[in-house]
Protein backbone atom coordinates (compact mmCIF):
# COMPACT_ATOMS: atom_id res chain seq x y z
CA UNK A 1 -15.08 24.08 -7.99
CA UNK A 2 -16.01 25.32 -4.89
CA UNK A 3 -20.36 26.18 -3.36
CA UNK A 4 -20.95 29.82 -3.45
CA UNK A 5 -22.91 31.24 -1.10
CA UNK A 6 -26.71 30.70 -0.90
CA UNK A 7 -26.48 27.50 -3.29
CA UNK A 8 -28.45 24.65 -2.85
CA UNK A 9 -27.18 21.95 -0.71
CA UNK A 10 -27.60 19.43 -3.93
CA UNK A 11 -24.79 21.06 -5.87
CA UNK A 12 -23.05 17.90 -5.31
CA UNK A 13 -25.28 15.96 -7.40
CA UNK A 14 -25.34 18.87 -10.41
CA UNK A 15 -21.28 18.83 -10.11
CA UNK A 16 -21.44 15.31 -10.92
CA UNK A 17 -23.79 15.81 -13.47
CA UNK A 18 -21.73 18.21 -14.97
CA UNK A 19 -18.50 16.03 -15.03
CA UNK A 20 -20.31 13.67 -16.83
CA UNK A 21 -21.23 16.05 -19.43
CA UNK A 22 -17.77 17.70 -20.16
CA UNK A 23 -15.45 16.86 -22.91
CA UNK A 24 -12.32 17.35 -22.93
CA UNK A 25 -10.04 18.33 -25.95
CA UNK A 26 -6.39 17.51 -25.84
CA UNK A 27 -3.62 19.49 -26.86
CA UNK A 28 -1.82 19.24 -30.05
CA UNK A 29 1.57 17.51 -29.61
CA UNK A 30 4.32 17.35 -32.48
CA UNK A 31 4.59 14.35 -34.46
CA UNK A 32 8.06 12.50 -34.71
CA UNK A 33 7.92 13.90 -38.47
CA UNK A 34 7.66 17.45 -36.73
CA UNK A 35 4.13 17.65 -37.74
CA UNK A 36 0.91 18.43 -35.77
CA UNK A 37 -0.89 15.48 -34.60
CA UNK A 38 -4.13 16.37 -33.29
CA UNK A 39 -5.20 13.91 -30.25
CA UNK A 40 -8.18 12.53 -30.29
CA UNK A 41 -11.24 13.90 -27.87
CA UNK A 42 -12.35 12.11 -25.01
CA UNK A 43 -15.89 11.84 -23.04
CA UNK A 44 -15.29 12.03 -19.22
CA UNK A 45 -18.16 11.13 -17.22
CA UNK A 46 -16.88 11.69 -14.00
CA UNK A 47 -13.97 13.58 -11.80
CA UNK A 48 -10.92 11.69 -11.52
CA UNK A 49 -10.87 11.57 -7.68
CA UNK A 50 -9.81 9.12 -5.01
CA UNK A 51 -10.60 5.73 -5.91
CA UNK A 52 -12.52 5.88 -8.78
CA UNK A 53 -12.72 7.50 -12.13
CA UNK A 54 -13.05 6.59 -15.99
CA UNK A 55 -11.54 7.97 -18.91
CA UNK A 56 -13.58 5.74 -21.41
CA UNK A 57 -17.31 6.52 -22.60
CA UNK A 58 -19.82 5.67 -19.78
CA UNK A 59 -22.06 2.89 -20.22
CA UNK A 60 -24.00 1.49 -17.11
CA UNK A 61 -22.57 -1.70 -16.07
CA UNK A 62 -24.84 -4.83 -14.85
CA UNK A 63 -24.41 -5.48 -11.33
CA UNK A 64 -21.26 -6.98 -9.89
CA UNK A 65 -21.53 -11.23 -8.97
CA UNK A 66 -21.42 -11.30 -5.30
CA UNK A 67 -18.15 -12.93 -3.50
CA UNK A 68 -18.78 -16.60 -3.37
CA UNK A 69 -20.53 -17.93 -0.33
CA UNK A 70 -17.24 -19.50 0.64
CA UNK A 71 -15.84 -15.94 1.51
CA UNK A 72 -15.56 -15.43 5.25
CA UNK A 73 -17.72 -12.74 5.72
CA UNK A 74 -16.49 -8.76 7.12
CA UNK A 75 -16.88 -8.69 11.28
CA UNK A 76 -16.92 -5.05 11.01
CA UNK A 77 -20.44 -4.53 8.85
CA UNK A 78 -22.74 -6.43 6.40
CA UNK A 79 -21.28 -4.60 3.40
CA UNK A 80 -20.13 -7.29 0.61
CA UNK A 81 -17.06 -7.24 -0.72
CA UNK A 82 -16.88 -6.26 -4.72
CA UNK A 83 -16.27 -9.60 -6.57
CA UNK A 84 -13.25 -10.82 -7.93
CA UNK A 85 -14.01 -13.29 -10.24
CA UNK A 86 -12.34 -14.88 -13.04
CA UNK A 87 -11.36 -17.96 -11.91
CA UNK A 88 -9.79 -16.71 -8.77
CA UNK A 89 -6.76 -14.89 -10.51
CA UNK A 90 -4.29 -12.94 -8.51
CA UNK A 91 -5.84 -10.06 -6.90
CA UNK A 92 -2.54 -7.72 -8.44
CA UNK A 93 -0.68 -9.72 -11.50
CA UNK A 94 2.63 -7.14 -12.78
CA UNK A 95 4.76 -8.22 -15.52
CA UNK A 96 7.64 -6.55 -17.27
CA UNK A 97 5.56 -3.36 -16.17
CA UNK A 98 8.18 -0.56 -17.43
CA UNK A 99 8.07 2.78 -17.16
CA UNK A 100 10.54 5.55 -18.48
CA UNK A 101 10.48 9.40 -18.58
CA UNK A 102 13.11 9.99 -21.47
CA UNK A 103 16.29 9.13 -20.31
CA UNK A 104 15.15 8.80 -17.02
CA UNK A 105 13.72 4.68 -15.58
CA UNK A 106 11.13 5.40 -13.27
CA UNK A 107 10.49 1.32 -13.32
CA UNK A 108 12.34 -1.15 -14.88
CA UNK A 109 10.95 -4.62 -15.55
CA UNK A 110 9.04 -5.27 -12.73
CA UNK A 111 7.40 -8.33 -12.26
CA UNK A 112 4.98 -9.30 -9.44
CA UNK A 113 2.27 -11.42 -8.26
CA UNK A 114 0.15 -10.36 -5.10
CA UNK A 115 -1.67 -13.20 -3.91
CA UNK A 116 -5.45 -12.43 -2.43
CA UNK A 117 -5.83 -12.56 1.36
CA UNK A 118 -2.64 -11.32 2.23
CA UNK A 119 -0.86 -7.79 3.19
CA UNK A 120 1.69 -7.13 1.12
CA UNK A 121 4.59 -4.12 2.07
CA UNK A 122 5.87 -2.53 -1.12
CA UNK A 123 9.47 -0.78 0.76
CA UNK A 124 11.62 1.44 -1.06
CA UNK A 125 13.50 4.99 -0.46
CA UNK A 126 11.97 7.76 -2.21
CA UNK A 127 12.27 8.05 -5.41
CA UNK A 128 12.55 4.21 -6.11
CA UNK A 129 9.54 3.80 -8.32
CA UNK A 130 6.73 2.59 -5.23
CA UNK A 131 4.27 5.60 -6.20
CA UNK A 132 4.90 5.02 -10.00
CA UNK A 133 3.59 1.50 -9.60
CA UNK A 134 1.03 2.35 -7.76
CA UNK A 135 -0.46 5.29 -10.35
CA UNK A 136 0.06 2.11 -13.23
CA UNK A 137 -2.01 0.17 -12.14
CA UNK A 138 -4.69 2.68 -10.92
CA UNK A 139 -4.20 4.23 -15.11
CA UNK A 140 -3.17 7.52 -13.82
CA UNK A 141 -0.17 6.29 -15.71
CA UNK A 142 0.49 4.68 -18.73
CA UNK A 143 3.42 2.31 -19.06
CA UNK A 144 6.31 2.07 -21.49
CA UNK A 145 5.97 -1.31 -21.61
CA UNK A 146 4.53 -4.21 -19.78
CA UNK A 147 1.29 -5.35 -18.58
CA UNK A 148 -0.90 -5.35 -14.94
CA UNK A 149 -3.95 -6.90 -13.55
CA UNK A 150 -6.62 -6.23 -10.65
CA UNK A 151 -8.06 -9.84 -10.55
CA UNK A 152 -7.80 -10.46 -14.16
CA UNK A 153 -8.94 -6.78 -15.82
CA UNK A 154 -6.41 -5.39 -17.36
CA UNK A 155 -5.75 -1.99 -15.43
CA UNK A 156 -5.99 -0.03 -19.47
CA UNK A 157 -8.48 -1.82 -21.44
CA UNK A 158 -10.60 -2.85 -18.68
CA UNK A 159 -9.70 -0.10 -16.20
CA UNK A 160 -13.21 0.56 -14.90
CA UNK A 161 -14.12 -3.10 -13.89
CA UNK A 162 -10.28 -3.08 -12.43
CA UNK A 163 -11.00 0.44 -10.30
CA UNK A 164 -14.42 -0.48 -9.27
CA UNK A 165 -13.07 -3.30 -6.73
CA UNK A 166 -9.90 -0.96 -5.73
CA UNK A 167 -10.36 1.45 -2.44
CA UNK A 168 -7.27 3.56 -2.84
CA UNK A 169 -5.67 5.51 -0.30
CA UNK A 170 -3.21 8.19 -2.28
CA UNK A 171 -0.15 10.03 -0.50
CA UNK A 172 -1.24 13.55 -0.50
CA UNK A 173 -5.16 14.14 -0.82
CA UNK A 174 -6.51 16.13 -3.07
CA UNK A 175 -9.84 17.38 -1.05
CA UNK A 176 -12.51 20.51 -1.99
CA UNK A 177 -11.68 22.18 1.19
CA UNK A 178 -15.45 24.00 1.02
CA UNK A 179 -16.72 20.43 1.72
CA UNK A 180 -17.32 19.27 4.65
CA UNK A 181 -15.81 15.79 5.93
CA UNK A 182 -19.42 14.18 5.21
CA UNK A 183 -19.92 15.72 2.40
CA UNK A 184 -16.61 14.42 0.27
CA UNK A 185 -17.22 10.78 1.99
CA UNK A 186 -20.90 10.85 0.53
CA UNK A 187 -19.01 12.25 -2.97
CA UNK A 188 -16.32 9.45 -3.17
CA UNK A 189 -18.91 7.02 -2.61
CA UNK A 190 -21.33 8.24 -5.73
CA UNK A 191 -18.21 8.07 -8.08
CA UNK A 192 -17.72 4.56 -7.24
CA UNK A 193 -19.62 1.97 -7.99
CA UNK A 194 -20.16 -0.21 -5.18
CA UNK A 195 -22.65 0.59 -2.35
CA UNK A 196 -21.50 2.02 0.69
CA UNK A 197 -23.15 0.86 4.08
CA UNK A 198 -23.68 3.93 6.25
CA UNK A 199 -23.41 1.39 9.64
CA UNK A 200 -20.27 0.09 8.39
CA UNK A 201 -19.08 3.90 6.89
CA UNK A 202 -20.04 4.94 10.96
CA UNK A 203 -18.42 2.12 12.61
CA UNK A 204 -14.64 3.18 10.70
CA UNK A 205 -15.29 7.07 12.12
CA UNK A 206 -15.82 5.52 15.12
CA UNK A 207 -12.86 3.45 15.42
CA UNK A 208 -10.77 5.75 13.91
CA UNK A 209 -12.50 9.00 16.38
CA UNK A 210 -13.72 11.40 14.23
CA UNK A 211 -16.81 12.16 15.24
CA UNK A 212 -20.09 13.84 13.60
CA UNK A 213 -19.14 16.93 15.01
CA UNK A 214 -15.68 17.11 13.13
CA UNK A 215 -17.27 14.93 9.68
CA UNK A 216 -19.73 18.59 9.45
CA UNK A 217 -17.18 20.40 9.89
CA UNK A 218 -15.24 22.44 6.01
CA UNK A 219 -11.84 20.37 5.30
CA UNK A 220 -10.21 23.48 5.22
CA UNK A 221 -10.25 23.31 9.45
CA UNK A 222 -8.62 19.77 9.38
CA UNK A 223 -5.59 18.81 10.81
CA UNK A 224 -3.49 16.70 8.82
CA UNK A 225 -4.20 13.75 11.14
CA UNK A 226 -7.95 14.31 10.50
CA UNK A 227 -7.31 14.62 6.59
CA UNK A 228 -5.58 11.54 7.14
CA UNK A 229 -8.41 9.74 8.67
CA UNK A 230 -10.73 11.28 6.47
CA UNK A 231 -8.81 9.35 3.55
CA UNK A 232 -8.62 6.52 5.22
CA UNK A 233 -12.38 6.07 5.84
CA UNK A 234 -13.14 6.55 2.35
CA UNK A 235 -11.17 3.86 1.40
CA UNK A 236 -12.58 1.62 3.01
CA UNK A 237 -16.01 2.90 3.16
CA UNK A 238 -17.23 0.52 0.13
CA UNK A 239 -15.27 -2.52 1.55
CA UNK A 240 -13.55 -3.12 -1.77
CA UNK A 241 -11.81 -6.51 -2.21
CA UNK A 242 -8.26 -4.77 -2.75
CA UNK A 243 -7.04 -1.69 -0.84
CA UNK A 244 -4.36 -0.01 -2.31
CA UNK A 245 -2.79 2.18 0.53
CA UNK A 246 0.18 4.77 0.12
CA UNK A 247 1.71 5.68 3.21
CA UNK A 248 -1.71 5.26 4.88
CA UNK A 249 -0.44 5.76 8.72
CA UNK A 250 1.89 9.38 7.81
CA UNK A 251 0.05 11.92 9.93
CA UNK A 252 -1.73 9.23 12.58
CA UNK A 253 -0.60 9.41 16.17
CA UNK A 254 0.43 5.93 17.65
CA UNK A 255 -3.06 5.31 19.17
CA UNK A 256 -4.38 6.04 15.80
CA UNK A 257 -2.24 3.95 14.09
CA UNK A 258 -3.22 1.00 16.23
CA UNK A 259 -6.63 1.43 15.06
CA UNK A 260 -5.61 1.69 11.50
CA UNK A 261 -3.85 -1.69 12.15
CA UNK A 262 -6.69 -3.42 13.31
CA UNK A 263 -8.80 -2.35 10.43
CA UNK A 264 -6.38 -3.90 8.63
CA UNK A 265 -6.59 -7.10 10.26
CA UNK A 266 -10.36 -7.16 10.26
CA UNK A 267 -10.25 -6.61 6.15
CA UNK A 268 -7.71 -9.66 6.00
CA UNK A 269 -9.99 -11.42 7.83
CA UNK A 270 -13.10 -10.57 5.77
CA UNK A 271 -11.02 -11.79 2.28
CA UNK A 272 -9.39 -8.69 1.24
CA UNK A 273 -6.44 -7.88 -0.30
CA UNK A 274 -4.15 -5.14 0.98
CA UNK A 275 -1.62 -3.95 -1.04
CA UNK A 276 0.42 -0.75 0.98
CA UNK A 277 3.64 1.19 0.46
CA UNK A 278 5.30 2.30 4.13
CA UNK A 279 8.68 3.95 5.32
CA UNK A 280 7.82 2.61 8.83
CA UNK A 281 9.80 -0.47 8.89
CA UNK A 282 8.25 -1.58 12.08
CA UNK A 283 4.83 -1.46 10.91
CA UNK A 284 5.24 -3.42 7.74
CA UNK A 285 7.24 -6.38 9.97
CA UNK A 286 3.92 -6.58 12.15
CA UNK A 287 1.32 -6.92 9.74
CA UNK A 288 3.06 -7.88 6.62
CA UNK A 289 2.42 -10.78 4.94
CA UNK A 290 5.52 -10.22 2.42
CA UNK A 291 7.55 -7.53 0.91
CA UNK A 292 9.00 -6.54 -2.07
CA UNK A 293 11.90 -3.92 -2.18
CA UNK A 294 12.23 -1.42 -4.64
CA UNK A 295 15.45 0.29 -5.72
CA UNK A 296 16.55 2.62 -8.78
CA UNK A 297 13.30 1.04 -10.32
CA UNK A 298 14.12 -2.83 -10.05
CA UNK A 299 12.59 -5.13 -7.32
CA UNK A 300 15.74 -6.36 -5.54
CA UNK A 301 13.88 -8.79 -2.51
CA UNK A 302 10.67 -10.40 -3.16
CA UNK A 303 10.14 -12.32 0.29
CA UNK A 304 7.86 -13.60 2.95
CA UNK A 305 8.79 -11.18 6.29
CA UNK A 306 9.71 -13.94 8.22
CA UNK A 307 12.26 -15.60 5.36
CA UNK A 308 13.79 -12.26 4.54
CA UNK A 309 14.89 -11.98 8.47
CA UNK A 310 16.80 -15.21 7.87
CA UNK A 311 18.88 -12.69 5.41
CA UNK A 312 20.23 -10.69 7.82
CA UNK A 313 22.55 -12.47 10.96
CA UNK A 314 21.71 -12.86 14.59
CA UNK A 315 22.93 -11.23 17.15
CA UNK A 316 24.42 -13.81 20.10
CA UNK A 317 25.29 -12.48 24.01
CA UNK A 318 27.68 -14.75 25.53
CA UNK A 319 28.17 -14.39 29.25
CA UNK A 320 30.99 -16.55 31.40
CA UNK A 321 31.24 -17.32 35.39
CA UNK A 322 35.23 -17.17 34.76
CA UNK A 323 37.64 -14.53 32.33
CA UNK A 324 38.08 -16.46 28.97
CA UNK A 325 41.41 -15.21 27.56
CA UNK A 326 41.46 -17.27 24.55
CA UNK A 327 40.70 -15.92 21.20
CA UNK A 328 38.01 -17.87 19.75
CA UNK A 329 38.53 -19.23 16.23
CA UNK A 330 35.08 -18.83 14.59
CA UNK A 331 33.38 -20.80 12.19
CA UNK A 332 32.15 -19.51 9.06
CA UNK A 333 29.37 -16.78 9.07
CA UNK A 334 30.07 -15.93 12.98
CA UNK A 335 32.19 -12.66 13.43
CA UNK A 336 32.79 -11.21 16.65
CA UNK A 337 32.17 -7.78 17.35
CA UNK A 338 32.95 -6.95 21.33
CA UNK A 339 35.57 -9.88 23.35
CA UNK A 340 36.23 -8.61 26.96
CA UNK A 341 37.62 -11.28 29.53
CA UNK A 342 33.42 -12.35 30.57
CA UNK A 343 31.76 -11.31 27.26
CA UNK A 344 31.51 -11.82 23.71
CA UNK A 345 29.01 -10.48 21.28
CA UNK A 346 28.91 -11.89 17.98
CA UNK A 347 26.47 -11.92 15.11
CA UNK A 348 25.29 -15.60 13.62
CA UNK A 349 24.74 -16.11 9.98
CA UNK A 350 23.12 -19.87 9.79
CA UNK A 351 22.21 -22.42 12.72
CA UNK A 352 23.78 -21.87 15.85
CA UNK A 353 24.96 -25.04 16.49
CA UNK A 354 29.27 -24.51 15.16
CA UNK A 355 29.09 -21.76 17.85
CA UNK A 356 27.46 -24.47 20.57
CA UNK A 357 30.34 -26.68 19.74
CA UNK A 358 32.80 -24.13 20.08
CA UNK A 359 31.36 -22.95 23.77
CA UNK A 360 31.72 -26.53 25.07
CA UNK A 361 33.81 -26.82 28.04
CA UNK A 362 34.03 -23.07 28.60
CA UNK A 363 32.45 -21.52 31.81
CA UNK A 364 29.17 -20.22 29.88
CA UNK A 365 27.20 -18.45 32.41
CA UNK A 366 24.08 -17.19 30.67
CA UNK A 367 23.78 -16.97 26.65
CA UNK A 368 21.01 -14.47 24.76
CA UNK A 369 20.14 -14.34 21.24
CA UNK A 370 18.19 -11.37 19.34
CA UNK A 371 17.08 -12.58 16.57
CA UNK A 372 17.40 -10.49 13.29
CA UNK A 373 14.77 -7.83 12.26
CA UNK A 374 13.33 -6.35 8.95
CA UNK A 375 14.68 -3.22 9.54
CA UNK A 376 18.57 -5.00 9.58
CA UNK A 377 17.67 -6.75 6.04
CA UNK A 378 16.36 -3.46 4.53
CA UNK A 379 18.63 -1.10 6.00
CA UNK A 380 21.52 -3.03 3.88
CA UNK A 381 19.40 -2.69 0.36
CA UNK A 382 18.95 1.24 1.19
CA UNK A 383 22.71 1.67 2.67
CA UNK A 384 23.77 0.50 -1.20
CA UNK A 385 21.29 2.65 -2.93
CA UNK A 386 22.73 5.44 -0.73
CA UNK A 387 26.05 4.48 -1.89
């Protein structure tokens, strides 16, 4: 639904009102007996954008309990986290979450906690089930089987308590292009149900450069860099206890994406949760708490980033004063992958000490060691799935 010309600039606020007031009527499917079965009507009381929407019968909710006094509080604003109570729960709890399409496993059996505090990578190629997850446990999904939590709502039966302490940041943005930038942040915010600080809404456009200038400005003259942004911001604009970010840096230039990463260590730092799919290996090694890999549907690694790199082997530069002619015989889990008469490369799997043993006496000039990325431990997972 897009303004026509002349309207008044509160057609916002009548849209919503509208939403609230339409029911929708669901189609007749066929029953497994091949008769009709007639779905049952639902109220939906508002649009089912961004971060926020409800496909149960509105009822105002009390006020959310503010975040214990023990919380360390945002740098960037004065805008309180959404609380996630009950009895300190995982901020995402997954298990046996299934979902098939027919034949066809999207997700198979996964089973996850996500602890609160930390930044947690979910990795996978496309196709592996990472954006499937993500729409169970926002409900745009239901499961074949299996349950999820957002701090101890269930993501179905308690969906609206779950979504109201979720900013969620999807792949591909679906934006009223006849908006302006200002316009849909001030529209995300009134569907969700937290308060948004307009210092702390100013201070991400700032970091993130897009000005007042561009945020009155119709979507439809965006870039995708600027729709990216735009996302972004509202996202974060409530400072929700869980961020649930897909891809959130496709589209940013590298300064950009700096900025985006310190946003993402100042919402560590103020409690939150981040919970973010990437292809950019690099990225999730730098600001990663711990991964989980996805492939075909099944979690295959479920690691801290710094114990998964002890998966992969080093790589070891050897350097002599004098030609070594002598094969080396190597221990276990060393191979050797270049021998000239004054170098050897090798990659280390394990301590380094057999190989220290097996250089004494030889005329060892200089020795380097590289130890093993991310990238090397994930690159194997995907080089099977390719396979």
């Amino acid at each position: 639904m897009v303004p026509e010309p002349g309207r008044p600039r509160d057609w916002l606020a009548s849209r919503a009102q509208d939403a609230r007031n339409t029911r929708l009527v669901l189609p007749r499917r066929r029953g497994e007996d091949g008769g009709s079965v007639i779905a049952q009507q639902r109220d939906i009381p508002a649009l089912a954008l961004s971060n926020h929407y409800d496909l149960q019968k509105y009822q105002p909710a009390s006020p959310l309990p503010v975040e214990s006094q023990e919380a360390i509080p945002h740098e960037s604003g004065p805008n309180p986290h959404a609380s996630a109570d009950r009895a300190s729960p995982p901020a995402i709890s997954i298990r046996g979450l299934t979902k098939r399409y027919g034949p066809l496993t999207a997700l198979n059996d996964l089973n996850l906690d996500v602890e609160r505090g930390e930044i947690f990578g979910f990795l996978g190629l496309n196709g592996a089930g990472k954006t499937t997850a993500i729409r169970l446990l926002l409900d745009l999904l239901r499961p074949t089987s299996g349950q999820a939590f957002i701090f101890g709502y269930d993501c179905w039966t308690e969906g609206l308590d779950a979504r109201a302490r979720i900013g969620y940041l999807p792949g591909e943005l679906g934006l009223y292009l006849d908006l302006t930038g200002l316009e849909t942040l001030d529209f995300l915010a009134g569907l969700n149900r937290q308060p948004v600080d307009k210092q702390y809404r100013q201070q991400l456009c700032d970091r993130l450069e897009l000005p007042q200038r561009d945020l009155r400005r119709r979507l439809r003259e965006y870039s995708s860099g600027m729709k990216r942004k735009l996302g972004i911001i509202q996202a974060f604009q409530a400072n929700p206890p869980l961020l649930i970010l897909d891809e959130p840096t496709e589209g940013l230039d590298p300064l950009m994406q700096e900025s985006f990463y310190g946003l993402l260590v100042d919402a560590k730092r103020g409690g939150a949760t981040v919970f973010m799919s990437s292809h950019v290996l690099s990225e999730v090694e730098r600001i990663c708490d711990r991964i989980a890999l996805l492939r075909k549907g099944e979690m295959v690694l479920l690691s801290s980033v710094r114990e998964s790199r002890r998966l992969a082997p080093r790589r070891v530069r050897v350097l002599f004063s004098e030609d070594v002619d002598a094969a080396p015989d190597l221990p276990p889990g060393h191979e050797l992958i270049e021998k000239a008469p004054r170098l050897w490369r090798l990659t280390v799997a394990g301590p380094l000490g057999p190989l220290l043993a097996l250089l004494e006496g030889l005329p060892v000039e200089d020795m380097e060691l590289e130890e093993a990325r991310l990238e090397d431990v994930v690159l194997k997972y995907y080089r099977e799935e390719a396979s």
